[in-house]
Protein backbone atom coordinates (compact mmCIF):
# COMPACT_ATOMS: atom_id res chain seq x y z
CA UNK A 1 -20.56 -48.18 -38.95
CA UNK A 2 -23.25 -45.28 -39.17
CA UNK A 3 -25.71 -48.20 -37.19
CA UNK A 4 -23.54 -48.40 -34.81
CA UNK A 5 -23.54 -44.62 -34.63
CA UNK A 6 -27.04 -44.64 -34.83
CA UNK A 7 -27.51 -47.10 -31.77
CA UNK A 8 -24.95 -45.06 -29.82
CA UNK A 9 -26.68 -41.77 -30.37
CA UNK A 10 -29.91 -43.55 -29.65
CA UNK A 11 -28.64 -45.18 -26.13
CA UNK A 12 -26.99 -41.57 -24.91
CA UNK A 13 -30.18 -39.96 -25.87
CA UNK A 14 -32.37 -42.42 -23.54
CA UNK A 15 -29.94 -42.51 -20.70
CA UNK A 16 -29.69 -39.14 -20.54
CA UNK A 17 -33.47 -38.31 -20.67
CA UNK A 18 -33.81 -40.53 -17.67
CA UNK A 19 -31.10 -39.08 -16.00
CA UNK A 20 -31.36 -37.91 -12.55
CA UNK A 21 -29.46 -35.19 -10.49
CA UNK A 22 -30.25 -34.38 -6.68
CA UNK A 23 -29.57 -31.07 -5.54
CA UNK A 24 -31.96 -28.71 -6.02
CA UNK A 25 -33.18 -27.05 -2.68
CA UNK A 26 -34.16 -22.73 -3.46
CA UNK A 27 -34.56 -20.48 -1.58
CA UNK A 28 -35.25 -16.09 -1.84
CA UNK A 29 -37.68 -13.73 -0.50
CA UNK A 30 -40.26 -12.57 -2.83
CA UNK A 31 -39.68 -9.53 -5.38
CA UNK A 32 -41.65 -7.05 -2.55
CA UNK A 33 -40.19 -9.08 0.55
CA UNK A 34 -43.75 -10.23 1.15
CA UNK A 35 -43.11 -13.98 1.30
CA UNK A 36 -40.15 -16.68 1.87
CA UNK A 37 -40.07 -19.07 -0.53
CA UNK A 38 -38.15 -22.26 -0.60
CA UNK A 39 -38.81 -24.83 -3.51
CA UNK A 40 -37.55 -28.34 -3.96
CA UNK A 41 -38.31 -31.70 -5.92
CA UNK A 42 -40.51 -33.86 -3.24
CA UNK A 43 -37.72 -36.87 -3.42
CA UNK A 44 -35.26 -34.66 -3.28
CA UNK A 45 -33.61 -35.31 -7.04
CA UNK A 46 -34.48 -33.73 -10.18
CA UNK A 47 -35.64 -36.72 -12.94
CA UNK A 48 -34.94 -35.11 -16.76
CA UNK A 49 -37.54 -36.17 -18.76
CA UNK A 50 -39.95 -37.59 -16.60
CA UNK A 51 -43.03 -35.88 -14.70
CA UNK A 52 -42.76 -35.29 -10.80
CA UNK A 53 -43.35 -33.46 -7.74
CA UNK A 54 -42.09 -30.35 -5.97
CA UNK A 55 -43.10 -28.59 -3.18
CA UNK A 56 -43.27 -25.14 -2.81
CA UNK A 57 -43.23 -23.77 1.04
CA UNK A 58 -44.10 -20.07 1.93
CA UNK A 59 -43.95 -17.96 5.31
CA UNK A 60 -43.87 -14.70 5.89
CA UNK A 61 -40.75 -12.81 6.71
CA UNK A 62 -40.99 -13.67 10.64
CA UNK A 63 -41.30 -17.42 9.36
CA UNK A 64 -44.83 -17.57 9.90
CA UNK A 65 -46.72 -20.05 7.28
CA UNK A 66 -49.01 -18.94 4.75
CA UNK A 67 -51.62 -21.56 4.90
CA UNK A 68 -54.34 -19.40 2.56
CA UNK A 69 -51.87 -19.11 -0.68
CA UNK A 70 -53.15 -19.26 -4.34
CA UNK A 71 -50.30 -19.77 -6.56
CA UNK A 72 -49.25 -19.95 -10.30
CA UNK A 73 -46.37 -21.71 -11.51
CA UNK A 74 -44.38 -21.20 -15.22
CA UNK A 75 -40.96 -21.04 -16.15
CA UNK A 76 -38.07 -22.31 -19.02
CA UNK A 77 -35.11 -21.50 -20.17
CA UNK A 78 -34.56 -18.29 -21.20
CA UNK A 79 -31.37 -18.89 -23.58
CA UNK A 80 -33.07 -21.25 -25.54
CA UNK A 81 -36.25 -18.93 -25.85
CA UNK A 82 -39.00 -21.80 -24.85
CA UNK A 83 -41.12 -22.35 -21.28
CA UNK A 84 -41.64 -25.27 -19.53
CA UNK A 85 -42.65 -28.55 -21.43
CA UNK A 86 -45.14 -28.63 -19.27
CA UNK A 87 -48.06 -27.40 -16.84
CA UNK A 88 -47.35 -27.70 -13.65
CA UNK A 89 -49.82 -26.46 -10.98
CA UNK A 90 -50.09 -26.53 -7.02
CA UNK A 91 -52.48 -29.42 -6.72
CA UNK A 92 -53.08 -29.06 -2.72
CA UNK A 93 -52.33 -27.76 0.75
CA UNK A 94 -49.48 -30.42 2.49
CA UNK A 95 -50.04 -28.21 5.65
CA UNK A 96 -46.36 -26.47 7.55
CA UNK A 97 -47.20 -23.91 4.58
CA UNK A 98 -46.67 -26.39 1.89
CA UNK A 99 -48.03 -27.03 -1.04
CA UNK A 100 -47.74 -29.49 -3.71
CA UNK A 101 -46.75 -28.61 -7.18
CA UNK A 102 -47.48 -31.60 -10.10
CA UNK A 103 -46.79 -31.97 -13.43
CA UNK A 104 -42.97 -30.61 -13.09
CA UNK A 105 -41.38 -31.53 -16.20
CA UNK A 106 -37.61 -30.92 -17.38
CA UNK A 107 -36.69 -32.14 -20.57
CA UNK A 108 -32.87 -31.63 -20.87
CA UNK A 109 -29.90 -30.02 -18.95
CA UNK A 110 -29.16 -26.53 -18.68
CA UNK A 111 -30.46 -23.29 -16.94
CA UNK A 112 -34.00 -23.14 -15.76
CA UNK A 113 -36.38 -20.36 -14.35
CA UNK A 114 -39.22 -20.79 -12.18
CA UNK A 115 -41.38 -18.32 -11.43
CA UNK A 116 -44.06 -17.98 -8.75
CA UNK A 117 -46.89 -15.54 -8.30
CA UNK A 118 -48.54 -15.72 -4.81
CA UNK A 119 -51.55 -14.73 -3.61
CA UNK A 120 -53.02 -14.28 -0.25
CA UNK A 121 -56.34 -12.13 0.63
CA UNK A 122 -53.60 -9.41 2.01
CA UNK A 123 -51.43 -9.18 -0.91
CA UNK A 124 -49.86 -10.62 -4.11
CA UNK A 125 -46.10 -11.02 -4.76
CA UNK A 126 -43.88 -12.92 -7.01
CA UNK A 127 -40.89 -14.96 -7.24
CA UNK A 128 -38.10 -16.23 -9.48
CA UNK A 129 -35.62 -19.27 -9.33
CA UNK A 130 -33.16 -19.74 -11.43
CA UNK A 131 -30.68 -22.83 -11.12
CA UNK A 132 -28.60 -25.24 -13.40
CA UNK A 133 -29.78 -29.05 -13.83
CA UNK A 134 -26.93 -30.90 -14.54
CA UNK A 135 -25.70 -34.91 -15.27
């Protein structure tokens, strides 16, 4: 009986961290109204335990696309007190004021936080996501 348990435990554990969940499409002005951002996996689902892409797109707030950003990406979950399981960083320009984030990694269910600082010869602002992942 506790194999059996065992097994079970074992099969929830791998289904789940290859779960996916689509959904996930944010957006919020920046903290100083510089920037629109709107964030979203490339695909357009969120894979739990298993690297992939986002894309982050910015414009100013007449819609006008920032096509000179530098940006930093980090993030977690607060109410568990630990940061992303990974490093994910903006990898290259996708053009439309897009740019492509790698390395995204979630590694369970639950509230997450992204948070963006960007950069532009004019000015530097920052941004924060937060949204449930869910099964």
């Amino acid at each position: 009986m506790k194999a059996l348990s065992t097994i079970l435990w074992i099969g929830f554990l791998c289904v789940q961290a290859m779960s996916a969940w689509a959904g996930v499409d944010l957006k919020a002005p920046s903290l100083d109204s510089a920037f629109e951002v709107r964030v979203f996996p490339r695909d357009g689902q969120v894979l739990v335990g298993r690297y992939h892409q986002w894309v982050v797109q910015v414009t100013d707030p007449n819609g006008q696309v920032i096509d000179n950003a530098s940006m930093t990406v980090a993030g977690g979950m607060e109410a568990h007190g630990h940061g992303l399981p990974s490093k994910p960083q903006i990898t290259r320009y996708l053009g439309d004021g897009q740019y492509l984030i790698e390395g995204m990694l979630f590694n369970m269910a639950g509230r997450w936080t992204l948070l963006f600082v960007i950069q532009t010869p004019q000015v530097m602002d920052r941004v924060r996501f937060d949204f449930d992942i869910e099964f």
